[in-house]
C-alpha atoms as a PDB file:
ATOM      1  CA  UNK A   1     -70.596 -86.334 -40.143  1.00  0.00           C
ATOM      2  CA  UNK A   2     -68.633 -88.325 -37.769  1.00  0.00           C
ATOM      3  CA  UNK A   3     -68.568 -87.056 -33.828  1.00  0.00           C
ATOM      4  CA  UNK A   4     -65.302 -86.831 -33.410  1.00  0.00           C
ATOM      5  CA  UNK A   5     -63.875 -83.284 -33.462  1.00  0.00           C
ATOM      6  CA  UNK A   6     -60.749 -84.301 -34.909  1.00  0.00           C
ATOM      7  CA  UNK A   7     -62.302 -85.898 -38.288  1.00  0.00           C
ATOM      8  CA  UNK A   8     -64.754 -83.158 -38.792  1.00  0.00           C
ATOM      9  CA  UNK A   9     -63.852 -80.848 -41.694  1.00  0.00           C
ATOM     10  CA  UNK A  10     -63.591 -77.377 -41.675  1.00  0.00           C
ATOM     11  CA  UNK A  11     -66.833 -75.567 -42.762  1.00  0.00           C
ATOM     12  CA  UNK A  12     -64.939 -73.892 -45.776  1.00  0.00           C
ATOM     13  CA  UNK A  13     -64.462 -77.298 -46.791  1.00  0.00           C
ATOM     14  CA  UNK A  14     -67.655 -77.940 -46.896  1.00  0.00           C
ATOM     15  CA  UNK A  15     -70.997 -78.158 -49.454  1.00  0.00           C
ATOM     16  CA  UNK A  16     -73.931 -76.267 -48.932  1.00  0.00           C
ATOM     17  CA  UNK A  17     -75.407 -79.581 -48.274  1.00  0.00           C
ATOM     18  CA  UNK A  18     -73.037 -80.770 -45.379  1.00  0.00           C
ATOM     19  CA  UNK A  19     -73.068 -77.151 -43.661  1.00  0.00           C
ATOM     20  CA  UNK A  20     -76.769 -76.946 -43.830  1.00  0.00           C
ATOM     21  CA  UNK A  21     -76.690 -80.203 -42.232  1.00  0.00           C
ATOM     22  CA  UNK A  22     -74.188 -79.156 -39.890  1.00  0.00           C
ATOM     23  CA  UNK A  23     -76.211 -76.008 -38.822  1.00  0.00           C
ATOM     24  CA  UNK A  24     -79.339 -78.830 -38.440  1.00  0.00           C
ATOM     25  CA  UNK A  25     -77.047 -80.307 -35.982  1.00  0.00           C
ATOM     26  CA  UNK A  26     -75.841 -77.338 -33.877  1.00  0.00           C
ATOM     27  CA  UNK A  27     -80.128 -76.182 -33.533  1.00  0.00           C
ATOM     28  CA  UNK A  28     -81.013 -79.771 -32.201  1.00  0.00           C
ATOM     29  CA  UNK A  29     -78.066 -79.237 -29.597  1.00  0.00           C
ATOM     30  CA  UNK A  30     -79.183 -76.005 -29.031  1.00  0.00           C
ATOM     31  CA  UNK A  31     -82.639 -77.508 -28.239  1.00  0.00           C
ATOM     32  CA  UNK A  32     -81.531 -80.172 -26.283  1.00  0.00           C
ATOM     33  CA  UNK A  33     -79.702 -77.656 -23.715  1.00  0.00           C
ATOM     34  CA  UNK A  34     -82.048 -75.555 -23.920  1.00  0.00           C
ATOM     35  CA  UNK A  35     -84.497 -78.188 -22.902  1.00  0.00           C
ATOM     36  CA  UNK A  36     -82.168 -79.106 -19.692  1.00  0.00           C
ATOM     37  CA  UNK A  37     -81.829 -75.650 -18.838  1.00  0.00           C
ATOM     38  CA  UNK A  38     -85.575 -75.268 -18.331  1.00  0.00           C
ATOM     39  CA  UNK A  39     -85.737 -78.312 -16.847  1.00  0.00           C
ATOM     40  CA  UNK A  40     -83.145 -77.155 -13.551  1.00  0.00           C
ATOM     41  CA  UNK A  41     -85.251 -73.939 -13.683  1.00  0.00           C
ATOM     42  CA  UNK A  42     -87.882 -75.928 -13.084  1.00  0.00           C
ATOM     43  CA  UNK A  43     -86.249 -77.829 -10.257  1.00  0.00           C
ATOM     44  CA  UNK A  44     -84.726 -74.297  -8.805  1.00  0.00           C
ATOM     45  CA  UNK A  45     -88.506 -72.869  -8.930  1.00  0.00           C
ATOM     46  CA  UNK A  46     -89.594 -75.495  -6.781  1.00  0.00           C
ATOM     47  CA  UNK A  47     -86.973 -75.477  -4.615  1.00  0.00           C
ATOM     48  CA  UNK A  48     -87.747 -71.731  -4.381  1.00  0.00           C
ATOM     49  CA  UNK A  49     -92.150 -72.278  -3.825  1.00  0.00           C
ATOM     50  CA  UNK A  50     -90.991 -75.047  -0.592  1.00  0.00           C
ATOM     51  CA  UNK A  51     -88.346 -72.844   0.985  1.00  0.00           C
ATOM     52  CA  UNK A  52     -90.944 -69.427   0.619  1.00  0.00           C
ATOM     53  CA  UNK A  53     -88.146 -67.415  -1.977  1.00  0.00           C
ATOM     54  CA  UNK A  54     -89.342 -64.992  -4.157  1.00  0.00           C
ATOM     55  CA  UNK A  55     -89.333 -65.905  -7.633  1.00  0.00           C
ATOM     56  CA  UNK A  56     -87.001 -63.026  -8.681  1.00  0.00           C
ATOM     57  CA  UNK A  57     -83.413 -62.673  -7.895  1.00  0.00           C
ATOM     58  CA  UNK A  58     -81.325 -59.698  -9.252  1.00  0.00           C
ATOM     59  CA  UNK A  59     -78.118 -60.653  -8.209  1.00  0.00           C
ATOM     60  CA  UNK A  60     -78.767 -64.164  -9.450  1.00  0.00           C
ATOM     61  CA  UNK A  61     -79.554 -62.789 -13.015  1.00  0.00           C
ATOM     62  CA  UNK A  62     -76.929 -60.798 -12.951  1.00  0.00           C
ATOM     63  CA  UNK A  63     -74.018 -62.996 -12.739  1.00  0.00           C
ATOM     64  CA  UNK A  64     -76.217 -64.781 -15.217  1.00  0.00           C
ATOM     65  CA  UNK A  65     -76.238 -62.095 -17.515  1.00  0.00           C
ATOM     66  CA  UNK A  66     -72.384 -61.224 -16.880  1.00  0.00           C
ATOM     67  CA  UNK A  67     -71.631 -65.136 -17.401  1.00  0.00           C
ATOM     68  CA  UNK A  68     -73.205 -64.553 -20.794  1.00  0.00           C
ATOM     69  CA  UNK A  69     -71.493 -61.550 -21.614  1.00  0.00           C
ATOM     70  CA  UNK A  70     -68.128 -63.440 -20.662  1.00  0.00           C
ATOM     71  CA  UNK A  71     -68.374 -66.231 -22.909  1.00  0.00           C
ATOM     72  CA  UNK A  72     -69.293 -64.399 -25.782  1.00  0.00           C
ATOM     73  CA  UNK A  73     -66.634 -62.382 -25.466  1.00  0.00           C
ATOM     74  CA  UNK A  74     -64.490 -65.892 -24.936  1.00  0.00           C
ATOM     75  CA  UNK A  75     -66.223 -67.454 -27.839  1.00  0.00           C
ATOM     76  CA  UNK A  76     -66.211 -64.142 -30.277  1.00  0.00           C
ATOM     77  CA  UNK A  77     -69.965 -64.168 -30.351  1.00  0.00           C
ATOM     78  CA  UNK A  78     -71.877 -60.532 -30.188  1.00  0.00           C
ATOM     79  CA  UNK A  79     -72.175 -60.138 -26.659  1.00  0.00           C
ATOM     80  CA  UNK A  80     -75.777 -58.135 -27.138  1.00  0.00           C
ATOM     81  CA  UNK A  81     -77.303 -61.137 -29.270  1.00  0.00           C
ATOM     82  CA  UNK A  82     -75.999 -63.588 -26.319  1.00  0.00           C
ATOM     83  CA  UNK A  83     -77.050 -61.271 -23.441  1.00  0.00           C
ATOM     84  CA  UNK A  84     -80.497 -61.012 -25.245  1.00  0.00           C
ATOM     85  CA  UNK A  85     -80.818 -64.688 -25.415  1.00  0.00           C
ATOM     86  CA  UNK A  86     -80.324 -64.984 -21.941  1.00  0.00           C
ATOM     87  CA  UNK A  87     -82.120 -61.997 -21.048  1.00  0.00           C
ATOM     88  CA  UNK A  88     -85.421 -63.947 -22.953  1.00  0.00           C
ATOM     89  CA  UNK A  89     -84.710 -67.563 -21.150  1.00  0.00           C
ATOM     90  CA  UNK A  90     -84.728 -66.186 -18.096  1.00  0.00           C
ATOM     91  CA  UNK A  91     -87.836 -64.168 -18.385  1.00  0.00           C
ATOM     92  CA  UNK A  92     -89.524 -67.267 -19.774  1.00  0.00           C
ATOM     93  CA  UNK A  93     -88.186 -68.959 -16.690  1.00  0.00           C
ATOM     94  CA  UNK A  94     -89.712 -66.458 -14.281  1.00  0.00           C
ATOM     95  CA  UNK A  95     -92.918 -66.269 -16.206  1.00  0.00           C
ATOM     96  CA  UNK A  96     -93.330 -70.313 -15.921  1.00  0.00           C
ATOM     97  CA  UNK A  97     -92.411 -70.101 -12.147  1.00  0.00           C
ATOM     98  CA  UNK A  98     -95.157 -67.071 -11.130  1.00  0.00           C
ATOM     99  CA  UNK A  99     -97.513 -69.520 -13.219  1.00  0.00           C
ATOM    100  CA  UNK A 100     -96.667 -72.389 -11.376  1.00  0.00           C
ATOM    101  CA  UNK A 101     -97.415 -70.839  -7.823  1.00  0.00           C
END
């Protein structure tokens, strides 16, 4: 499938084929962020270990978790299945920065 928003069909005009492809798609993008995501976490951990921060920040994960909440609302997604998401990545996060002190 082409890029381009504008010539991309609408999945009820699609095969099986083409939206199982398309769903292929959307999971390697998902990957990809998610990659970069833990990646800055990375960078924020360290930036946490020279400065003497605690790993865990409440209010931090908070406005992460209400972000989250915010754009699934925006994007019509269940807001649970997006806050529990987050709620995962950011425990992974914390786990990978107490590991790496």
């Amino acid at each position: 499938m082409a890029d381009d928003d504008t010539k991309r069909r609408r999945p009820d005009e699609m095969s099986l084929a083409e939206l199982r492809e398309e769903i292929e798609s959307i999971d390697r993008e998902m990957v990809e962020l998610i990659a970069r995501r833990t990646y800055v976490a990375e960078t924020v951990a360290r930036v946490k270990e020279e400065k003497d921060m605690p790993t865990t920040d409440e209010g931090q994960e908070q406005r992460v978790m209400d972000r989250a909440g915010e754009n699934a609302e925006r994007f019509d997604v269940d807001a649970n299945l997006v806050k529990a998401i987050f709620r995962l990545l950011i425990e992974l996060n914390k786990v990978e920065q107490r590991e790496s002190r």
